[in-house]
Protein backbone atom coordinates (compact mmCIF):
# COMPACT_ATOMS: atom_id res chain seq x y z
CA UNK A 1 0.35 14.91 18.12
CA UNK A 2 -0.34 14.40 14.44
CA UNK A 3 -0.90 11.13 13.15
CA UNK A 4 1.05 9.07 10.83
CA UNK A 5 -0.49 8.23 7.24
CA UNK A 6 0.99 6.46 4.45
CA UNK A 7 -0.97 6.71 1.23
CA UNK A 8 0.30 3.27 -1.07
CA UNK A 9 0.83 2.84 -4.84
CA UNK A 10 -0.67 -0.42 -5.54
CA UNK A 11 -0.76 -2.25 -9.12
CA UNK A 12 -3.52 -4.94 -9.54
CA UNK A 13 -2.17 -8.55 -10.77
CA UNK A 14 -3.97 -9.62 -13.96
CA UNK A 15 -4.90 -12.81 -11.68
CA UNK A 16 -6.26 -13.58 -8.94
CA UNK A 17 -3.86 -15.33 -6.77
CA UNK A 18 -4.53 -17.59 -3.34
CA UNK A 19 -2.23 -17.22 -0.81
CA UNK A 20 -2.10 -20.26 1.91
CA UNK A 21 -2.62 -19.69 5.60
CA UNK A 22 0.92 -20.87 7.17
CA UNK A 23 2.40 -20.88 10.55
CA UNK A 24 5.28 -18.70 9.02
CA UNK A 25 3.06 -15.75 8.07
CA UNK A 26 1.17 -15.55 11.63
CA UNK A 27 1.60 -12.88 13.76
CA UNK A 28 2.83 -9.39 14.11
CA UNK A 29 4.55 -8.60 11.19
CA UNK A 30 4.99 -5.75 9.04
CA UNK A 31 6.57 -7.48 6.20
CA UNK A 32 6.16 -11.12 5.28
CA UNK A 33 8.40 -13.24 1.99
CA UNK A 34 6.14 -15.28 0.25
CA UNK A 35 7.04 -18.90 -0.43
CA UNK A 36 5.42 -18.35 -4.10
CA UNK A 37 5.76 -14.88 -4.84
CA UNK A 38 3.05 -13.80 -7.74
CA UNK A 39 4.51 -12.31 -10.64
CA UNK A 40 3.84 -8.55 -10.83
CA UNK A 41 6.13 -7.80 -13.64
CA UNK A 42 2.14 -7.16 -15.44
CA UNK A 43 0.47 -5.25 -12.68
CA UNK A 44 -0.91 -2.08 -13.38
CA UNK A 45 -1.35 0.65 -11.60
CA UNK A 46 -4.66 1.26 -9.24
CA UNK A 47 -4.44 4.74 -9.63
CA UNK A 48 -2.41 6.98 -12.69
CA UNK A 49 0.22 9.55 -11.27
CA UNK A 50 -2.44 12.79 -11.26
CA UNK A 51 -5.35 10.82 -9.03
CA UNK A 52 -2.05 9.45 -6.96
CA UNK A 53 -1.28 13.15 -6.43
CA UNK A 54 -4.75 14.08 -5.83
CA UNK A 55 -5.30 11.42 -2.91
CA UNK A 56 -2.16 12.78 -1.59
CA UNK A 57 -3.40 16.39 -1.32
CA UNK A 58 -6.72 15.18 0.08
CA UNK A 59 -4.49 12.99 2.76
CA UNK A 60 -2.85 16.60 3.57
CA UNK A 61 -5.34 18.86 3.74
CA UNK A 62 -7.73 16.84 6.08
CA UNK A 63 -4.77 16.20 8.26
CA UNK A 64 -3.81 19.91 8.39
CA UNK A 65 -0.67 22.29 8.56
CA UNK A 66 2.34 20.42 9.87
CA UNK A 67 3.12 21.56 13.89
CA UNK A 68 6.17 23.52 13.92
CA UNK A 69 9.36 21.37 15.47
C-alpha cells in the first residue's frame, strides 16, 4: 500500500503570534477555530510557486509510480 502525503502551502505571519493552551483545542482533532484568529491577509508565502512545484516532484519521485487500480 502506498502512503498518503500532503505537501502544504504555508505563508509566514509578519508576527509572531501566541496561541493559549485551552480545553477546547485538546485532543484529536484535525481542524481547530481559533477564538482570536491572526490576521493573514499579510502572510507571505514560505515557498514561491517553482520551489512549491519542485518539493512536489521530489514528494513523487521518492514515493514512486502510482500502483495500478
Amino acid at each position: 500500500m502506498r502512503p498518503v502525503v500532503a505537501v502544504l502551502r504555508v505563508s509566514a505571519l509578519r508576527e509572531r503570534v501566541e496561541v493559549p493552551d485551552l480545553p477546547e483545542y485538546g485532543g484529536c482533532r484535525s481542524w481547530v477555530e481559533l477564538r482570536d484568529p491572526p490576521d493573514a491577509s499579510a502572510a507571505a508565502p514560505v515557498w514561491d510557486e517553482g520551489r512549491l512545484a519542485a518539493e512536489v516532484q521530489a514528494v513523487r519521485r521518492l514515493l514512486g509510480p502510482e500502483p495500478p487500480r
